[in-house]
N, C-alpha and C. Protein backbone atom coordinates (compact mmCIF):
# COMPACT_ATOMS: atom_id res chain seq x y z
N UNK A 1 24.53 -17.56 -14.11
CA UNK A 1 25.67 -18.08 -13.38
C UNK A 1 26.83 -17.10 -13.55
N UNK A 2 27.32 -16.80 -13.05
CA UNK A 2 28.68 -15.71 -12.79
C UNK A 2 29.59 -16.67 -13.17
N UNK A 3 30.97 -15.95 -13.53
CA UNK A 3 32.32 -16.11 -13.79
C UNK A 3 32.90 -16.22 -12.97
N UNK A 4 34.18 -17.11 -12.65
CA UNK A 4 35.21 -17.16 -11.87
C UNK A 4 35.33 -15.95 -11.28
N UNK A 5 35.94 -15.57 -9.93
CA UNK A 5 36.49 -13.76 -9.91
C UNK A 5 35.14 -12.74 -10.15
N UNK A 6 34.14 -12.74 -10.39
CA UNK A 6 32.54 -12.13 -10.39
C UNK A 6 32.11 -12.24 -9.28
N UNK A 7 31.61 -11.29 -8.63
CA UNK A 7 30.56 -11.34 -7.44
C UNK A 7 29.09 -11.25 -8.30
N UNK A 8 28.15 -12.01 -7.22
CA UNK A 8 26.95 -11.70 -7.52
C UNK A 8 26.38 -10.78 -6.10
N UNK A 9 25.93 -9.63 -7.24
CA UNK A 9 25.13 -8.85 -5.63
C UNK A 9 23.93 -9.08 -5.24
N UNK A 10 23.12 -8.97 -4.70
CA UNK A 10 22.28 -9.54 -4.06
C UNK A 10 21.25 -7.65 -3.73
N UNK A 11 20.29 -7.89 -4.25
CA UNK A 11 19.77 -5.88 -4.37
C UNK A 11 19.55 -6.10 -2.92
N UNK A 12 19.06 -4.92 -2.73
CA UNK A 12 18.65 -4.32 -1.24
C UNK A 12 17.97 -3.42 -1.03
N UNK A 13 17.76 -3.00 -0.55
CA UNK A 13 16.77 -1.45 -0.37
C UNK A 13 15.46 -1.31 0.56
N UNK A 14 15.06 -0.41 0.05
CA UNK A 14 13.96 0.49 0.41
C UNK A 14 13.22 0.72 -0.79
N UNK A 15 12.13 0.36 -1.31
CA UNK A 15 11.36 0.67 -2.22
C UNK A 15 10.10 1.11 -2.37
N UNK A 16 9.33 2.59 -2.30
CA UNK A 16 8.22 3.05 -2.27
C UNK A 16 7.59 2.55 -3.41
N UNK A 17 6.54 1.95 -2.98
CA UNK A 17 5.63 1.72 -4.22
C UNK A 17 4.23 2.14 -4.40
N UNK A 18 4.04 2.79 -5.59
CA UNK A 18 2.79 3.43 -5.48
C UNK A 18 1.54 2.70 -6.14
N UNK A 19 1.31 2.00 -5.29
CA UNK A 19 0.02 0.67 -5.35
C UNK A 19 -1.13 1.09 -6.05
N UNK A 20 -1.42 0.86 -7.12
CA UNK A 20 -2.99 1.33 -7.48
C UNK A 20 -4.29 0.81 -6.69
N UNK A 21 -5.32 1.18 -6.71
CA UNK A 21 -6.33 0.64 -6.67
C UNK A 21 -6.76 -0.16 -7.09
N UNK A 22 -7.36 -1.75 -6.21
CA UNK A 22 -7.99 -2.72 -7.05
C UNK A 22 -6.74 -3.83 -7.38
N UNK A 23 -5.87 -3.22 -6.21
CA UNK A 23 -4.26 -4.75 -6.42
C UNK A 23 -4.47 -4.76 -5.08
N UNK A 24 -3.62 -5.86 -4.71
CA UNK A 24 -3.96 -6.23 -3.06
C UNK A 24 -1.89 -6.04 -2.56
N UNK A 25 -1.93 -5.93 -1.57
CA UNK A 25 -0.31 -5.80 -1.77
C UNK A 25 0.21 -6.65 -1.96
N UNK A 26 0.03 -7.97 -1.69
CA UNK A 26 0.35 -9.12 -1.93
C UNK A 26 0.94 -9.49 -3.32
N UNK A 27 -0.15 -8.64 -4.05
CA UNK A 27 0.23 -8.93 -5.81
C UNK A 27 1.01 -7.78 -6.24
N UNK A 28 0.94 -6.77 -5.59
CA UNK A 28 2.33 -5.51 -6.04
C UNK A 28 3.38 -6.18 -5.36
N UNK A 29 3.96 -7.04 -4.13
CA UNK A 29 5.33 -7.46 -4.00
C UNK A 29 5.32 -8.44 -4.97
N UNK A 30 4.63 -9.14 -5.20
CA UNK A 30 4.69 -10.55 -6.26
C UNK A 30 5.02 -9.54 -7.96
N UNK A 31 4.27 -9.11 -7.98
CA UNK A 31 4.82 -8.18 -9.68
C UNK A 31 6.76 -7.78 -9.01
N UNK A 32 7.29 -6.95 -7.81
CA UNK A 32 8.37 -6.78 -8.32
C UNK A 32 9.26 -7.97 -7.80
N UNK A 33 9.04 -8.65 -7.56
CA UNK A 33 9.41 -9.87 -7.10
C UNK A 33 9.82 -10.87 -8.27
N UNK A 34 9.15 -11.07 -9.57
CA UNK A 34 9.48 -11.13 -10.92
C UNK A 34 10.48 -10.53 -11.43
N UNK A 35 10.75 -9.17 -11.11
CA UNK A 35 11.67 -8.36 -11.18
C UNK A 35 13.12 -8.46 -10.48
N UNK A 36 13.29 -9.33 -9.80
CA UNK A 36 14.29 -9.59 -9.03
C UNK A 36 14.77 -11.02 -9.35
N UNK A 37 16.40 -10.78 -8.94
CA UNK A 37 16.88 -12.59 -8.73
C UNK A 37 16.14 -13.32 -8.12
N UNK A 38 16.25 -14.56 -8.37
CA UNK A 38 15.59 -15.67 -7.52
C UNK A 38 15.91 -15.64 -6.26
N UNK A 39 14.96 -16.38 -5.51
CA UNK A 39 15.45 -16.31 -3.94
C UNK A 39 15.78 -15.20 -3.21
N UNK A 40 15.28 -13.67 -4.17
CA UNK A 40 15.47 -12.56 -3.12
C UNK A 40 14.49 -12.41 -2.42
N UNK A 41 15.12 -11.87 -0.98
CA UNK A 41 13.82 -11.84 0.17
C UNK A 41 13.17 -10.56 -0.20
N UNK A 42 11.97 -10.37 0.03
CA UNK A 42 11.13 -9.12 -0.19
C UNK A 42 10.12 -9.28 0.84
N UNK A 43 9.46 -8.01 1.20
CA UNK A 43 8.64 -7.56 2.17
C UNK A 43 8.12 -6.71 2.12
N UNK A 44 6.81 -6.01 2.44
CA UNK A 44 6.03 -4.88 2.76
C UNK A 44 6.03 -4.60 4.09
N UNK A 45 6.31 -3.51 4.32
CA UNK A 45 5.72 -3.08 5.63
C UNK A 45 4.58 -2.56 6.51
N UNK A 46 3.74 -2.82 6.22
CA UNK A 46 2.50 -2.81 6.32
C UNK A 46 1.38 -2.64 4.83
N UNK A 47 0.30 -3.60 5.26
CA UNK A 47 -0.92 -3.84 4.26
C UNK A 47 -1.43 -2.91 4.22
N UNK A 48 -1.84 -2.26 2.56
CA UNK A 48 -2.77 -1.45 1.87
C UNK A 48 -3.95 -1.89 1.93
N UNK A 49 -5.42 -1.69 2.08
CA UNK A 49 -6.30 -2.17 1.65
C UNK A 49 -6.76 -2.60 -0.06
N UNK A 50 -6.86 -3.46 -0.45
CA UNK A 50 -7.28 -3.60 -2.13
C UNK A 50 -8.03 -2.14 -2.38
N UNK A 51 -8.53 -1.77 -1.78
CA UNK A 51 -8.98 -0.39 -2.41
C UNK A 51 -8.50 0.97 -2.52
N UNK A 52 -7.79 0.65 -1.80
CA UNK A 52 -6.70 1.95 -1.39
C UNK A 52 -5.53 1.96 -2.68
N UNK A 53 -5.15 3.48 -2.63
CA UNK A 53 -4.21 3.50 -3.85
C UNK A 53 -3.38 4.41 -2.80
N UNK A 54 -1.72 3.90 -2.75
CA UNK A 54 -1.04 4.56 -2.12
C UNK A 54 0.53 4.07 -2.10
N UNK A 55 1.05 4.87 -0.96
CA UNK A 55 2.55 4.40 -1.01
C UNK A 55 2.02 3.19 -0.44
N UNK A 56 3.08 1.80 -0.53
CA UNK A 56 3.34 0.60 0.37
C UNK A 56 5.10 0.55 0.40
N UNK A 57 5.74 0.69 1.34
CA UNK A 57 7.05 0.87 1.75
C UNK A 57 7.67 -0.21 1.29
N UNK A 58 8.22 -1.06 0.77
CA UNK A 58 9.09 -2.65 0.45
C UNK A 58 10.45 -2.39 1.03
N UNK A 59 10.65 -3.82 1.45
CA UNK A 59 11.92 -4.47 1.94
C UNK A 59 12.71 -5.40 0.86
N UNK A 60 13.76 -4.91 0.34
CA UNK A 60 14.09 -6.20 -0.55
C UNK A 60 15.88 -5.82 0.03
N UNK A 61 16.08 -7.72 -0.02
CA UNK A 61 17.46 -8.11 0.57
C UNK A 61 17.22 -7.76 1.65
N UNK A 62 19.05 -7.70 2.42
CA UNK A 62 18.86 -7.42 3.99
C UNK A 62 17.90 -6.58 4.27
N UNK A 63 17.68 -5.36 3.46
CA UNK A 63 16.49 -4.63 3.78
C UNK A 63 15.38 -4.82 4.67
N UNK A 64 14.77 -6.08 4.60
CA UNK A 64 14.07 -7.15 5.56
C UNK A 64 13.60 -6.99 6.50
N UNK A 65 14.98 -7.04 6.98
CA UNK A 65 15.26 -6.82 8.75
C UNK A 65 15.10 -5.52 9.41
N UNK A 66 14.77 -4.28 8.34
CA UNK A 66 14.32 -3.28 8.24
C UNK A 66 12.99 -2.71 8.49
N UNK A 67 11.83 -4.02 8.68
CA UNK A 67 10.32 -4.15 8.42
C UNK A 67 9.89 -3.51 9.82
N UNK A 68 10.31 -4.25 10.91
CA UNK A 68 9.42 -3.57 12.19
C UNK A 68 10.15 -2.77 12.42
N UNK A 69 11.21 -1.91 11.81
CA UNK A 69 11.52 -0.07 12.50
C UNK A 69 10.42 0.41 11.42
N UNK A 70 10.42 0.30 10.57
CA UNK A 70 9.73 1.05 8.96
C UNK A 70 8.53 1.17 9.78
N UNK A 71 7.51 -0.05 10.36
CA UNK A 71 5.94 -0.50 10.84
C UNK A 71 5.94 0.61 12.09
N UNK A 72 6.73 0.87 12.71
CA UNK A 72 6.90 2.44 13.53
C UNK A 72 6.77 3.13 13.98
N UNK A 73 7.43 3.74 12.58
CA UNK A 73 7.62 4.59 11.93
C UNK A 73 6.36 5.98 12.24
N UNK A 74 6.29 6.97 11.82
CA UNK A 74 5.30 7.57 12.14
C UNK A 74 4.79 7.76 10.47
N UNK A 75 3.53 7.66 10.60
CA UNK A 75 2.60 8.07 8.87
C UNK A 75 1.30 8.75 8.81
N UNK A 76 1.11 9.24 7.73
CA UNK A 76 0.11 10.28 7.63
C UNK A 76 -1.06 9.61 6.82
N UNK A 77 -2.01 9.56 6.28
CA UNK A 77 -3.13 9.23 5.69
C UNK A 77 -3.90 10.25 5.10
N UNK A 78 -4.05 10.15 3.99
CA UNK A 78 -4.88 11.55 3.17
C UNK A 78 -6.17 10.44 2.65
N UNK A 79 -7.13 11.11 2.21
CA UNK A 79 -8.39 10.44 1.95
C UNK A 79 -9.31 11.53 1.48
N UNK A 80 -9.74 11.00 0.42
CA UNK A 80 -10.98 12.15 -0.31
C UNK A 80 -12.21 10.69 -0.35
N UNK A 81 -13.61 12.00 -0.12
CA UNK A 81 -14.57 10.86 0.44
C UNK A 81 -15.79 11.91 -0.20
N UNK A 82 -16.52 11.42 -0.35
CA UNK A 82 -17.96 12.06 -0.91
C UNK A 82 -19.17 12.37 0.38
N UNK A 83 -19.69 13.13 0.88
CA UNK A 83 -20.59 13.32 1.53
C UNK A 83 -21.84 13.21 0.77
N UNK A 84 -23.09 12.41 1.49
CA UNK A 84 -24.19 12.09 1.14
C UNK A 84 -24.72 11.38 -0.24
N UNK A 85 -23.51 10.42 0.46
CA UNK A 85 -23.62 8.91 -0.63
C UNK A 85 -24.12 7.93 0.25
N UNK A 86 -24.14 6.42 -0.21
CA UNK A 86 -24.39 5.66 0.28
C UNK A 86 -24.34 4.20 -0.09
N UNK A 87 -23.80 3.68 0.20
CA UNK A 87 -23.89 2.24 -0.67
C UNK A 87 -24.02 0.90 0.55
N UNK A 88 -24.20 -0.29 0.10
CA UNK A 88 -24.81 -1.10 1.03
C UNK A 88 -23.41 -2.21 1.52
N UNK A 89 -22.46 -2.03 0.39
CA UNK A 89 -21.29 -2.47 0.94
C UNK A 89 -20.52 -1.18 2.14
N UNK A 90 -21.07 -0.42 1.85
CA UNK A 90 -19.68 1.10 2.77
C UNK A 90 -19.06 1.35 2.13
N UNK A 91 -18.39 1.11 0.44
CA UNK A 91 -17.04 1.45 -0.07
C UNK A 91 -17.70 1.25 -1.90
N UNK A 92 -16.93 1.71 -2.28
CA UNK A 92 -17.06 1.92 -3.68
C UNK A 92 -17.30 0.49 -4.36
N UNK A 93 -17.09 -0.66 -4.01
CA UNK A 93 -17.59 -1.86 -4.57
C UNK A 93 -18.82 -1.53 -4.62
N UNK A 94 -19.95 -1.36 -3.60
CA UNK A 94 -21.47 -1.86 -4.03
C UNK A 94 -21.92 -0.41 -4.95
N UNK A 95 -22.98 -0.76 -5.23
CA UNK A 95 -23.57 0.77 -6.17
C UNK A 95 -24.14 1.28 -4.99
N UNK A 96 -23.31 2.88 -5.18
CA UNK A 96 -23.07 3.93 -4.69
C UNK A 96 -24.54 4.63 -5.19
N UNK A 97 -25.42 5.17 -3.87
CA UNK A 97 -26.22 5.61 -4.38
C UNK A 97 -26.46 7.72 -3.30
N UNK A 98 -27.42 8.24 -4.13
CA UNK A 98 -27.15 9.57 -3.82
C UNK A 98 -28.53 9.88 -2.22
N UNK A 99 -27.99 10.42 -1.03
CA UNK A 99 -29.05 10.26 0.30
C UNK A 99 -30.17 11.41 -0.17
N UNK A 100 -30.91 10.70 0.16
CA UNK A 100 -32.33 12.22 0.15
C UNK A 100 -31.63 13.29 1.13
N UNK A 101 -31.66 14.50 1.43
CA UNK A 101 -31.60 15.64 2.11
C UNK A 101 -30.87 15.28 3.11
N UNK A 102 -29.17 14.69 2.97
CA UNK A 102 -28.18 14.35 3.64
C UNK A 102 -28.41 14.92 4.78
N UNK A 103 -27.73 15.17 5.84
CA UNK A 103 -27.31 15.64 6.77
C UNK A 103 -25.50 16.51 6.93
N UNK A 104 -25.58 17.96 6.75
CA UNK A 104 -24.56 18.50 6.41
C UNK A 104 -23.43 18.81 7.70
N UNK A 105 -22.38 17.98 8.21
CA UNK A 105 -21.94 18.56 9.32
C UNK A 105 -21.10 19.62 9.18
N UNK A 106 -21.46 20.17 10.44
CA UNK A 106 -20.63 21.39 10.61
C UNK A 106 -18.69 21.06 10.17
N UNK A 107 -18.26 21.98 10.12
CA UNK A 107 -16.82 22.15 10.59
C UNK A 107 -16.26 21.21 12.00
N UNK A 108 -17.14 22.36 12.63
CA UNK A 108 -16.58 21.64 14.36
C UNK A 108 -16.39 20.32 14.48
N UNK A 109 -18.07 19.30 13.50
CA UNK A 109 -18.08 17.83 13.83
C UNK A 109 -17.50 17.57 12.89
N UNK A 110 -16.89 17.71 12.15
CA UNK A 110 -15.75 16.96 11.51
C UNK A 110 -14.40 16.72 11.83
N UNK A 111 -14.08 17.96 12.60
CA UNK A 111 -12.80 18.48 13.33
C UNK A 111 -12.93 17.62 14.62
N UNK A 112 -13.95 17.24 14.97
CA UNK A 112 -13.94 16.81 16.39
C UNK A 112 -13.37 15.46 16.19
């Protein structure tokens, strides 16, 4: 509770957060969300996948209202991936197993 003559501020911003792998974003705004006064508004601007480890952009305070210019926005995507694996989920959850005599693409078909 504040003093007579005290303002209470209310945060705001822009907050990059660098999401690990194996959190869903949901639970990285909820962790800084703990971190904040009560009743502050918070937001992501667009969903990480749980498997993905990366920036997730946050809205906290007026910030908010900030969400669909941020969603936009223009962004880049980097990704490191293993050639001639295989697993029965598609993604590093199921066991990852190694292909008999893969198939090696060229340059070109990757570029294409």
């Amino acid at each position: 509770m504040s003093s007579p003559g005290t303002a209470v501020v209310t945060p705001c911003g822009l907050l990059n957060l660098n999401k690990p792998s194996g959190m869903t974003s949901r639970d990285a705004i909820n962790r800084v969300q703990r971190l904040l006064p009560r009743k502050t508004k918070i937001g992501h601007a667009g969903t990480l996948d749980p498997l993905a480890s990366g920036v997730l952009m946050t809205c906290i305070g007026s910030a908010t209202r900030l969400i669909d210019y941020v969603q936009r926005m223009k962004k880049c995507y980097t990704g490191v991936f293993l050639l001639g694996r295989h697993s029965p989920t598609e993604d590093t959850d199921g066991e990852v197993a190694e292909l008999v005599d893969p198939p090696i693409p060229t340059r070109e078909a990757i570029l294409a």
